[in-house]
PDB file of N, CA and C in Angstrom:
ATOM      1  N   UNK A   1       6.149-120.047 -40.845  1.00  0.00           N
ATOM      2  CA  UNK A   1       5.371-119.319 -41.826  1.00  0.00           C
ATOM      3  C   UNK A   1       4.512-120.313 -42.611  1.00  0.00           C
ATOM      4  N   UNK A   2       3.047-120.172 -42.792  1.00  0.00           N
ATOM      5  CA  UNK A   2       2.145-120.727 -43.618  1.00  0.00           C
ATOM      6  C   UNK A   2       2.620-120.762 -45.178  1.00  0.00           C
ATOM      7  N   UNK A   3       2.462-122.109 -45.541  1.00  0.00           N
ATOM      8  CA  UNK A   3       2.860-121.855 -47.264  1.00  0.00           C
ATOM      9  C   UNK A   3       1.458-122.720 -47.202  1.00  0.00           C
ATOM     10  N   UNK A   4       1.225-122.569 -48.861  1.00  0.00           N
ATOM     11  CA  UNK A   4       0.080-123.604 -49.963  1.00  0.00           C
ATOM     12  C   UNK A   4       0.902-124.331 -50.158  1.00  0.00           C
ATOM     13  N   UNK A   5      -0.054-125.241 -49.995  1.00  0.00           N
ATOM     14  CA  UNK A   5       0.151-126.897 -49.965  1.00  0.00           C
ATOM     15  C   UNK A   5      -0.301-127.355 -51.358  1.00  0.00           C
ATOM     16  N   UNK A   6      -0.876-126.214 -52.119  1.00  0.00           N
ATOM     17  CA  UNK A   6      -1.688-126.576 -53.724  1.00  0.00           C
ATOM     18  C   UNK A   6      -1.020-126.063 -54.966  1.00  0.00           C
ATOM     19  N   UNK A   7      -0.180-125.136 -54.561  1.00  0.00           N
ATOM     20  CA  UNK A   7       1.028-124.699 -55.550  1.00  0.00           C
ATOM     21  C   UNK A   7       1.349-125.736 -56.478  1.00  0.00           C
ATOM     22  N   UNK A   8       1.853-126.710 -55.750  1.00  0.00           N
ATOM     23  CA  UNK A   8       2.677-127.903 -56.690  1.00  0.00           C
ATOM     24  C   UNK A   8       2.162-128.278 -57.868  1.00  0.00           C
ATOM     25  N   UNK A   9       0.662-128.231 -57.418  1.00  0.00           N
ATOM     26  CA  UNK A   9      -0.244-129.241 -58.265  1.00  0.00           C
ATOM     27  C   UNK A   9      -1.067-128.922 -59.396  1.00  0.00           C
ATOM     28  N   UNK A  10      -0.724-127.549 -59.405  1.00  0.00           N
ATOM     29  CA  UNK A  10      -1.573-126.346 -60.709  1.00  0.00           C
ATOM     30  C   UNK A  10      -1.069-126.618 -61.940  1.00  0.00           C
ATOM     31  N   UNK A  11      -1.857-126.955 -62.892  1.00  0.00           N
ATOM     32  CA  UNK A  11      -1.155-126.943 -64.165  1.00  0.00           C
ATOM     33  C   UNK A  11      -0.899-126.173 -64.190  1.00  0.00           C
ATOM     34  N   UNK A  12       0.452-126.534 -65.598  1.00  0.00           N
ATOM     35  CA  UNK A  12       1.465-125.703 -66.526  1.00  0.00           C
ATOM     36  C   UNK A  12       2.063-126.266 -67.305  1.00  0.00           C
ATOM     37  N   UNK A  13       1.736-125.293 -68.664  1.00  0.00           N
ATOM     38  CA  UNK A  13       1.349-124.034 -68.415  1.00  0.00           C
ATOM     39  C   UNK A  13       0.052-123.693 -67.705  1.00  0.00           C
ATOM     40  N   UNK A  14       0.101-122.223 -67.191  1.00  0.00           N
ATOM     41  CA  UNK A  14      -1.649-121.906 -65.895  1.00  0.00           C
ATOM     42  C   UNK A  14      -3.052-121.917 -67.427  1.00  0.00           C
ATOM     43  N   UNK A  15      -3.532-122.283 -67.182  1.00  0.00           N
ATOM     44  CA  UNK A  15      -5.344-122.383 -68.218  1.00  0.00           C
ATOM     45  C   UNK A  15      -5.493-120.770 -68.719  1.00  0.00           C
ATOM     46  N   UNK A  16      -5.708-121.473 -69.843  1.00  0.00           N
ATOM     47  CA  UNK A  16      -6.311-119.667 -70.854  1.00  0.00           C
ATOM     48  C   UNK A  16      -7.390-119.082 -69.911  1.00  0.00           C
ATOM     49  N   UNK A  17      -7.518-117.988 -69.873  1.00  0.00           N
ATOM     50  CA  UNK A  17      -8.800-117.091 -69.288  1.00  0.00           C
ATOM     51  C   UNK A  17     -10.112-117.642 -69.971  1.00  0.00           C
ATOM     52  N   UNK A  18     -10.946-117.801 -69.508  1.00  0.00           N
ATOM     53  CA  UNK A  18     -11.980-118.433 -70.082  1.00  0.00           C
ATOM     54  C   UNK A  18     -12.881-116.991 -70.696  1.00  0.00           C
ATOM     55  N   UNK A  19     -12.780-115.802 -70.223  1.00  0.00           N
ATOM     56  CA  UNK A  19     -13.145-114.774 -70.506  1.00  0.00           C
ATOM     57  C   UNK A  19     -12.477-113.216 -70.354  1.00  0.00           C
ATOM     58  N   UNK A  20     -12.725-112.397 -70.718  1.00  0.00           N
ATOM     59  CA  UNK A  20     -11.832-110.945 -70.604  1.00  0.00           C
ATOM     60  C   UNK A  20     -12.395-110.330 -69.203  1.00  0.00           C
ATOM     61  N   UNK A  21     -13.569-110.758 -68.741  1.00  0.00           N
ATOM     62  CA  UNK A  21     -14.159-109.733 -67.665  1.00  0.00           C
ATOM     63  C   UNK A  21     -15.578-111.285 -66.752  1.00  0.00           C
ATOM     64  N   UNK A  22     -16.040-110.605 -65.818  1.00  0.00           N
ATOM     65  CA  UNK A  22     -16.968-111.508 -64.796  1.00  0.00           C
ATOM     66  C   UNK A  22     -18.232-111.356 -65.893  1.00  0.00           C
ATOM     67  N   UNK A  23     -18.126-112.118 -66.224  1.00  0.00           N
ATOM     68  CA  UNK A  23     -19.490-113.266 -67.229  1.00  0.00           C
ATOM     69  C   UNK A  23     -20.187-113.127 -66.269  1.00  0.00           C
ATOM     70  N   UNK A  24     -20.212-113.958 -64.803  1.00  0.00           N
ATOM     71  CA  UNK A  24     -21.259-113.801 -63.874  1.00  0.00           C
ATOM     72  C   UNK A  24     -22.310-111.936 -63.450  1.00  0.00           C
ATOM     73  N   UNK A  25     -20.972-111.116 -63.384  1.00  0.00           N
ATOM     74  CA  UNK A  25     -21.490-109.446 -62.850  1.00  0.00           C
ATOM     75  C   UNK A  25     -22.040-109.181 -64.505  1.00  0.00           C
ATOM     76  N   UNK A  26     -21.449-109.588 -65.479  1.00  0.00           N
ATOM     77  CA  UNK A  26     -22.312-108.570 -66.930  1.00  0.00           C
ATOM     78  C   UNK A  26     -23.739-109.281 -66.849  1.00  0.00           C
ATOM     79  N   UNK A  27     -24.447-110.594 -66.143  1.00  0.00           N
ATOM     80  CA  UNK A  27     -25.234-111.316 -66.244  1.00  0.00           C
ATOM     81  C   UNK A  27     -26.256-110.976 -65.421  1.00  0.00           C
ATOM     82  N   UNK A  28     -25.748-110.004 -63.935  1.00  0.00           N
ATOM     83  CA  UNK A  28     -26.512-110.163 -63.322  1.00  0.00           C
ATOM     84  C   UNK A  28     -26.195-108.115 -63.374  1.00  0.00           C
ATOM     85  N   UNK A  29     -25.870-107.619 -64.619  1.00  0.00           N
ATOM     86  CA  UNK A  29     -26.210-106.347 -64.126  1.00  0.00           C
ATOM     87  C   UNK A  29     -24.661-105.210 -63.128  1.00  0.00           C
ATOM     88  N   UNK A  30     -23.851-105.972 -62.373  1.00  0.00           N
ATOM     89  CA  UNK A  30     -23.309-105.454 -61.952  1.00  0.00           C
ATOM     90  C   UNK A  30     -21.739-105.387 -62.490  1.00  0.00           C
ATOM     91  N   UNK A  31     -20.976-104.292 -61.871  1.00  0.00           N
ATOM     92  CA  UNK A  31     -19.529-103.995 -62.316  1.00  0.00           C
ATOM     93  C   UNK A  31     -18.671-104.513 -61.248  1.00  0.00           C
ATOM     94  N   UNK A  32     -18.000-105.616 -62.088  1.00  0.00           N
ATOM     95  CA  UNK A  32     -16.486-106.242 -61.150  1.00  0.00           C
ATOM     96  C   UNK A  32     -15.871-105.408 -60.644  1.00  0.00           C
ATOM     97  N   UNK A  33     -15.220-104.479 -59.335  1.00  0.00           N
ATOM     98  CA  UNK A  33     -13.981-104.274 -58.646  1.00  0.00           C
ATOM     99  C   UNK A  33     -12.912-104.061 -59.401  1.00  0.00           C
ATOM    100  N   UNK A  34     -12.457-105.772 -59.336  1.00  0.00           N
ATOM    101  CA  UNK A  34     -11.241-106.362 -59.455  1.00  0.00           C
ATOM    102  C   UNK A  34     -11.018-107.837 -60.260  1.00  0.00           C
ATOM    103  N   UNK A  35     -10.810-108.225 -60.718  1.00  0.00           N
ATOM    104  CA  UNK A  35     -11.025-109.548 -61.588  1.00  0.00           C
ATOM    105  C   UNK A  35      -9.518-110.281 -60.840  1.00  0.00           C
ATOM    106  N   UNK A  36     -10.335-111.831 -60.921  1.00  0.00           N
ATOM    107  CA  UNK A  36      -9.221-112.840 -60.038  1.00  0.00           C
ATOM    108  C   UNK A  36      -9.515-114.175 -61.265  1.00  0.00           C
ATOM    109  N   UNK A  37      -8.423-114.843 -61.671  1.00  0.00           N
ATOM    110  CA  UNK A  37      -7.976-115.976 -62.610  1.00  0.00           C
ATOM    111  C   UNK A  37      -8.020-117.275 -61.713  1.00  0.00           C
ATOM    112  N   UNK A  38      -8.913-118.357 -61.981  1.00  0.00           N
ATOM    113  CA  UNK A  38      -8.901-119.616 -61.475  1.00  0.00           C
ATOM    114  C   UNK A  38      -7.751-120.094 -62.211  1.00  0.00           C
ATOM    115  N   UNK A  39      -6.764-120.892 -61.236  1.00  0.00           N
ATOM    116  CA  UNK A  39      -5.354-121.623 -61.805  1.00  0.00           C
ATOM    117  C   UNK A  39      -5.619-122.735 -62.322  1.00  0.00           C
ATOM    118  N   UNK A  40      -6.792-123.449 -61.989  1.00  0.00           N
ATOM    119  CA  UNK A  40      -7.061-124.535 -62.004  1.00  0.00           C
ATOM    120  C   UNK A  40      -7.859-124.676 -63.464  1.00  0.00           C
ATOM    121  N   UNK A  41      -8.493-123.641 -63.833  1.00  0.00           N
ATOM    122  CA  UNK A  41      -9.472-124.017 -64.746  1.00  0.00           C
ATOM    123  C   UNK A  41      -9.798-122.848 -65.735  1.00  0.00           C
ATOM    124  N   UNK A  42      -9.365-121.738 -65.468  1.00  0.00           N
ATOM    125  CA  UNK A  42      -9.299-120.472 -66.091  1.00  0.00           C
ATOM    126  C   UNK A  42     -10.218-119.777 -65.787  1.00  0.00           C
ATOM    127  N   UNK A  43     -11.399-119.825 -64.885  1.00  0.00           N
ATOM    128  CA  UNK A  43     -12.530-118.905 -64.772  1.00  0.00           C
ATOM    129  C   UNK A  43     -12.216-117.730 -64.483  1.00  0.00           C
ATOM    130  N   UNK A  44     -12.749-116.787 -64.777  1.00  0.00           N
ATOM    131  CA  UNK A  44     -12.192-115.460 -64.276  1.00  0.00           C
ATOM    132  C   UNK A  44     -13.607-114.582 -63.849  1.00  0.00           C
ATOM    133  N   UNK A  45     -13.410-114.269 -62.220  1.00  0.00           N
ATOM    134  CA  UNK A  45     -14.763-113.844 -61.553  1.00  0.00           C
ATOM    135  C   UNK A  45     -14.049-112.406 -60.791  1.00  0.00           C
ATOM    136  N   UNK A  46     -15.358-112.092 -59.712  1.00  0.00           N
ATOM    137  CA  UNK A  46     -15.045-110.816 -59.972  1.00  0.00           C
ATOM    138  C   UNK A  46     -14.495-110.942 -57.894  1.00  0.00           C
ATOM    139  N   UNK A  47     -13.458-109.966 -57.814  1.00  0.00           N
ATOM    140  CA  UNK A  47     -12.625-110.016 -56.514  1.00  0.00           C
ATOM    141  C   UNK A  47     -13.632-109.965 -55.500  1.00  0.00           C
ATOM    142  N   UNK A  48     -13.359-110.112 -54.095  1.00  0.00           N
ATOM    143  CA  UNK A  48     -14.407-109.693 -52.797  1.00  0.00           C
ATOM    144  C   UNK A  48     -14.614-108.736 -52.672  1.00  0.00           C
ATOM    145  N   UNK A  49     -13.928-107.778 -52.970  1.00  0.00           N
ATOM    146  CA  UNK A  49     -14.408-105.805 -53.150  1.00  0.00           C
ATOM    147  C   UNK A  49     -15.693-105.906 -53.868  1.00  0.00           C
ATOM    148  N   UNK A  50     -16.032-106.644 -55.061  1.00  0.00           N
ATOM    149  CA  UNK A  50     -17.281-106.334 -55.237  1.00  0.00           C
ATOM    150  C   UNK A  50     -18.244-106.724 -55.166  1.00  0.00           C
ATOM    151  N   UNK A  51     -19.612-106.587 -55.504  1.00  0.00           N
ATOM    152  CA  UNK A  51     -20.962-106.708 -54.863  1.00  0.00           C
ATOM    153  C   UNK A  51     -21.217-108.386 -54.607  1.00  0.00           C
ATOM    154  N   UNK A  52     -20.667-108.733 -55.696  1.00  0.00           N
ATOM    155  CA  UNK A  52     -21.208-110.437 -55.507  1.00  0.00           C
ATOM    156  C   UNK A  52     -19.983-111.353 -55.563  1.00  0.00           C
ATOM    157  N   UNK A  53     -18.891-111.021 -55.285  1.00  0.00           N
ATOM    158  CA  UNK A  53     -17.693-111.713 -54.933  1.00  0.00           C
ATOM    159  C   UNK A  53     -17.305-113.326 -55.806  1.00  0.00           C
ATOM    160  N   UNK A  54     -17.191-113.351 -57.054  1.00  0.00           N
ATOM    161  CA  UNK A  54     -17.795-114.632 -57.714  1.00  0.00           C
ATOM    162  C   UNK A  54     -16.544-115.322 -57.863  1.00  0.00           C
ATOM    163  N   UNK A  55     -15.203-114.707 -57.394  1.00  0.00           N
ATOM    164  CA  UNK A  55     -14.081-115.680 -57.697  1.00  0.00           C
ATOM    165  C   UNK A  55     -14.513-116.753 -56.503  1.00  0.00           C
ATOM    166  N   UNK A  56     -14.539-115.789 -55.673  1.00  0.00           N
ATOM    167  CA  UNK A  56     -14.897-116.686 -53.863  1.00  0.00           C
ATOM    168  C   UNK A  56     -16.136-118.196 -54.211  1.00  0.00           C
ATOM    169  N   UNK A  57     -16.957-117.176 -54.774  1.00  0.00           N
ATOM    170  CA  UNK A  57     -18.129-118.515 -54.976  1.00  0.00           C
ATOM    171  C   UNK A  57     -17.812-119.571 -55.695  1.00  0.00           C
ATOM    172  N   UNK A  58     -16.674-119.021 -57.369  1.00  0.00           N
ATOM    173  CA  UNK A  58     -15.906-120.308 -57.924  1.00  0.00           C
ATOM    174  C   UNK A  58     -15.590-121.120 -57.233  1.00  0.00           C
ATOM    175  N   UNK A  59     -14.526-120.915 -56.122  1.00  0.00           N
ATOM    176  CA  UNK A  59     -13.827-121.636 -55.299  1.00  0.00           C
ATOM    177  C   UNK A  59     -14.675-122.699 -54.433  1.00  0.00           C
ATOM    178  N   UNK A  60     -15.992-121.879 -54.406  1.00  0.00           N
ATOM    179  CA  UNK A  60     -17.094-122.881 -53.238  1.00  0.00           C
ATOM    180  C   UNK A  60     -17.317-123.840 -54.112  1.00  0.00           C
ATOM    181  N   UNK A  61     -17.687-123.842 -55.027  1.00  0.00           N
ATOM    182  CA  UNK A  61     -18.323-124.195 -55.836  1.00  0.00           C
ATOM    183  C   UNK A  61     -17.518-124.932 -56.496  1.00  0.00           C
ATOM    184  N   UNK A  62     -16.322-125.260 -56.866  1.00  0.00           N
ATOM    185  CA  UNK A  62     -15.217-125.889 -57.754  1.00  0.00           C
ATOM    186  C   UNK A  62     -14.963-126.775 -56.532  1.00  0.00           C
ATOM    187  N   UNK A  63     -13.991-126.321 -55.712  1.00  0.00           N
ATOM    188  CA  UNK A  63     -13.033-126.343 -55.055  1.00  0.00           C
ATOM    189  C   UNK A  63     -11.552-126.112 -55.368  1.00  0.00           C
ATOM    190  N   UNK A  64     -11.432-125.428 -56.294  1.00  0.00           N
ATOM    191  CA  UNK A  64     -10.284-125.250 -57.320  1.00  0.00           C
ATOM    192  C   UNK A  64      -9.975-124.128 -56.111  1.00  0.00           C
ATOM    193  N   UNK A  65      -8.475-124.635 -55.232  1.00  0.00           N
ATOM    194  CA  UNK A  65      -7.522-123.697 -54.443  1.00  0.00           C
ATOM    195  C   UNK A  65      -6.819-122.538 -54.733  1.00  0.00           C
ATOM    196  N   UNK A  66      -6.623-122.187 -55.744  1.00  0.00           N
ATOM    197  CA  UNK A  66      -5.578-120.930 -55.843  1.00  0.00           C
ATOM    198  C   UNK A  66      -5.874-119.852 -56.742  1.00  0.00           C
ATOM    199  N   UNK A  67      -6.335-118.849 -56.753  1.00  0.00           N
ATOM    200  CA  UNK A  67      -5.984-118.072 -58.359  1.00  0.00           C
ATOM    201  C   UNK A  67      -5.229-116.732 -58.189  1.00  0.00           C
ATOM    202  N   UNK A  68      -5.347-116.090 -59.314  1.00  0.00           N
ATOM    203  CA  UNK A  68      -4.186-115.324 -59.553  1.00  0.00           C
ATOM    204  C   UNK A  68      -5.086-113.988 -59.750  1.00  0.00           C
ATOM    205  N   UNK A  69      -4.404-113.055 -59.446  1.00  0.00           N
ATOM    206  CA  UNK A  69      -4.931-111.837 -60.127  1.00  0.00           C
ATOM    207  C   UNK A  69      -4.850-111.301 -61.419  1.00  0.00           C
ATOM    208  N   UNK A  70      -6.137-110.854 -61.837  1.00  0.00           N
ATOM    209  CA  UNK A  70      -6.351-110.714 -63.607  1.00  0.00           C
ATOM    210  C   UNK A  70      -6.081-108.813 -63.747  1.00  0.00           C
ATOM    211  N   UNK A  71      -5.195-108.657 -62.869  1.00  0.00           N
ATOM    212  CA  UNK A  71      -5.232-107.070 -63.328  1.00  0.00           C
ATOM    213  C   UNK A  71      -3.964-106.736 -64.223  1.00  0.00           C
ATOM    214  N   UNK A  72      -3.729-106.225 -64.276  1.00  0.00           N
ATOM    215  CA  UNK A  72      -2.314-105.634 -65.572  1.00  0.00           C
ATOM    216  C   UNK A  72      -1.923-104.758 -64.137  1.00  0.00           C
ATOM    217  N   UNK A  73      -0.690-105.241 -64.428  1.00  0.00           N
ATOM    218  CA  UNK A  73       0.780-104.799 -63.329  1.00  0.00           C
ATOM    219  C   UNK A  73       1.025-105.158 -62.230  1.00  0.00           C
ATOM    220  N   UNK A  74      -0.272-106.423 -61.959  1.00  0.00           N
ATOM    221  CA  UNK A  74      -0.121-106.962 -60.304  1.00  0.00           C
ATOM    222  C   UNK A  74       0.178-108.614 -61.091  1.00  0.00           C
ATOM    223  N   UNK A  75       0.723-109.176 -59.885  1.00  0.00           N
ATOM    224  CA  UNK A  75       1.376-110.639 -60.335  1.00  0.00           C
ATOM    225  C   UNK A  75       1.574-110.938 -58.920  1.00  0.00           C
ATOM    226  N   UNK A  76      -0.119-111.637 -57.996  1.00  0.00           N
ATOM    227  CA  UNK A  76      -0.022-112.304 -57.076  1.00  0.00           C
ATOM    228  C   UNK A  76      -0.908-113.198 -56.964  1.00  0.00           C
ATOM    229  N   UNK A  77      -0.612-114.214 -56.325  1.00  0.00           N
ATOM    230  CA  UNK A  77      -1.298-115.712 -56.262  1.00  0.00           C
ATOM    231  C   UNK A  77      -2.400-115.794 -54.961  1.00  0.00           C
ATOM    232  N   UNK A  78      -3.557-116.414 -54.751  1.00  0.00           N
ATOM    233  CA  UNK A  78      -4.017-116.407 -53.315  1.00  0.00           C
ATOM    234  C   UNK A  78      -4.076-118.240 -53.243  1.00  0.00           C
ATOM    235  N   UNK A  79      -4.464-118.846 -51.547  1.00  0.00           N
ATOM    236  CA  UNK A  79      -4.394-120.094 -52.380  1.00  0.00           C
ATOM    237  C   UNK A  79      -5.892-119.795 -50.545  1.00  0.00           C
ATOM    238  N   UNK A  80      -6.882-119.855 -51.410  1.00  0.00           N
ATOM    239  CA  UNK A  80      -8.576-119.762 -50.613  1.00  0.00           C
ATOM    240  C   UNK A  80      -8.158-121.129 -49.598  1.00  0.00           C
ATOM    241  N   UNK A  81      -7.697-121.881 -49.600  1.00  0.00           N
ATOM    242  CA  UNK A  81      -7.820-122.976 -48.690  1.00  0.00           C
ATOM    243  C   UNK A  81      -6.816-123.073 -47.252  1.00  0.00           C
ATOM    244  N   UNK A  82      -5.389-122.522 -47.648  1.00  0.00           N
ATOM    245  CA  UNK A  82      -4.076-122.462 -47.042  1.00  0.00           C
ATOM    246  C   UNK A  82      -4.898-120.597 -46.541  1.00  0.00           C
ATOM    247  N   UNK A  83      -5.324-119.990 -46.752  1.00  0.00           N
ATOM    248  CA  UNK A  83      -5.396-118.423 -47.045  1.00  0.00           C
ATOM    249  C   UNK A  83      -3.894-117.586 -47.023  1.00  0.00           C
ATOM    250  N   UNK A  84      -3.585-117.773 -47.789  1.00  0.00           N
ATOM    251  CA  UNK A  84      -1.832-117.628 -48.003  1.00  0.00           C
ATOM    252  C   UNK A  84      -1.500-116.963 -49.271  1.00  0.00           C
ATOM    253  N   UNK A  85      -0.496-115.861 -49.481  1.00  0.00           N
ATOM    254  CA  UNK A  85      -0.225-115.580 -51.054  1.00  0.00           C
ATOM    255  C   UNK A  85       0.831-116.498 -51.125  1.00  0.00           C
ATOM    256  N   UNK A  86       0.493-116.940 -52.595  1.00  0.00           N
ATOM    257  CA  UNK A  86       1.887-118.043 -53.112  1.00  0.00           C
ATOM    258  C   UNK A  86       2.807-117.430 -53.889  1.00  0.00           C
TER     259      UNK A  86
END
């Protein structure tokens, strides 16, 4: 079975949310999906369900491996590099 290899290395405590909602979608006009938490750094962008997928582009763009989901009642990890839940 595939595990993340980037787990270990995430601070903690995980980084404050840098925002409540996708800064990027209120900027460019459109409505987030789903909101996803960078572990690494706190960004919070908007899931691949929606129009401009900006957690994904964080990740291009950072390289920061893992984040978490920003929804209320879900509590799961992705790690973009391993493509694995942690």
């Amino acid at each position: 079975m595939k595990q993340c290899t980037h787990a270990g290395a995430l601070p903690h405590p995980e980084p404050t949310p840098q925002s409540a909602t996708c800064l990027e979608c209120l900027e460019a006009g459109t409505d987030p999906v789903q909101l996803r938490m960078c572990l690494e750094c706190g960004h919070v962008g908007c899931c691949d369900s929606s129009p401009l997928r900006h957690a994904t582009t964080h990740h291009h763009n950072s390289g920061h491996p893992v984040m978490r989901t920003f929804e209320r009642g879900e509590n799961w990890r992705w790690c973009f590099v391993d493509h694995v839940l942690v």
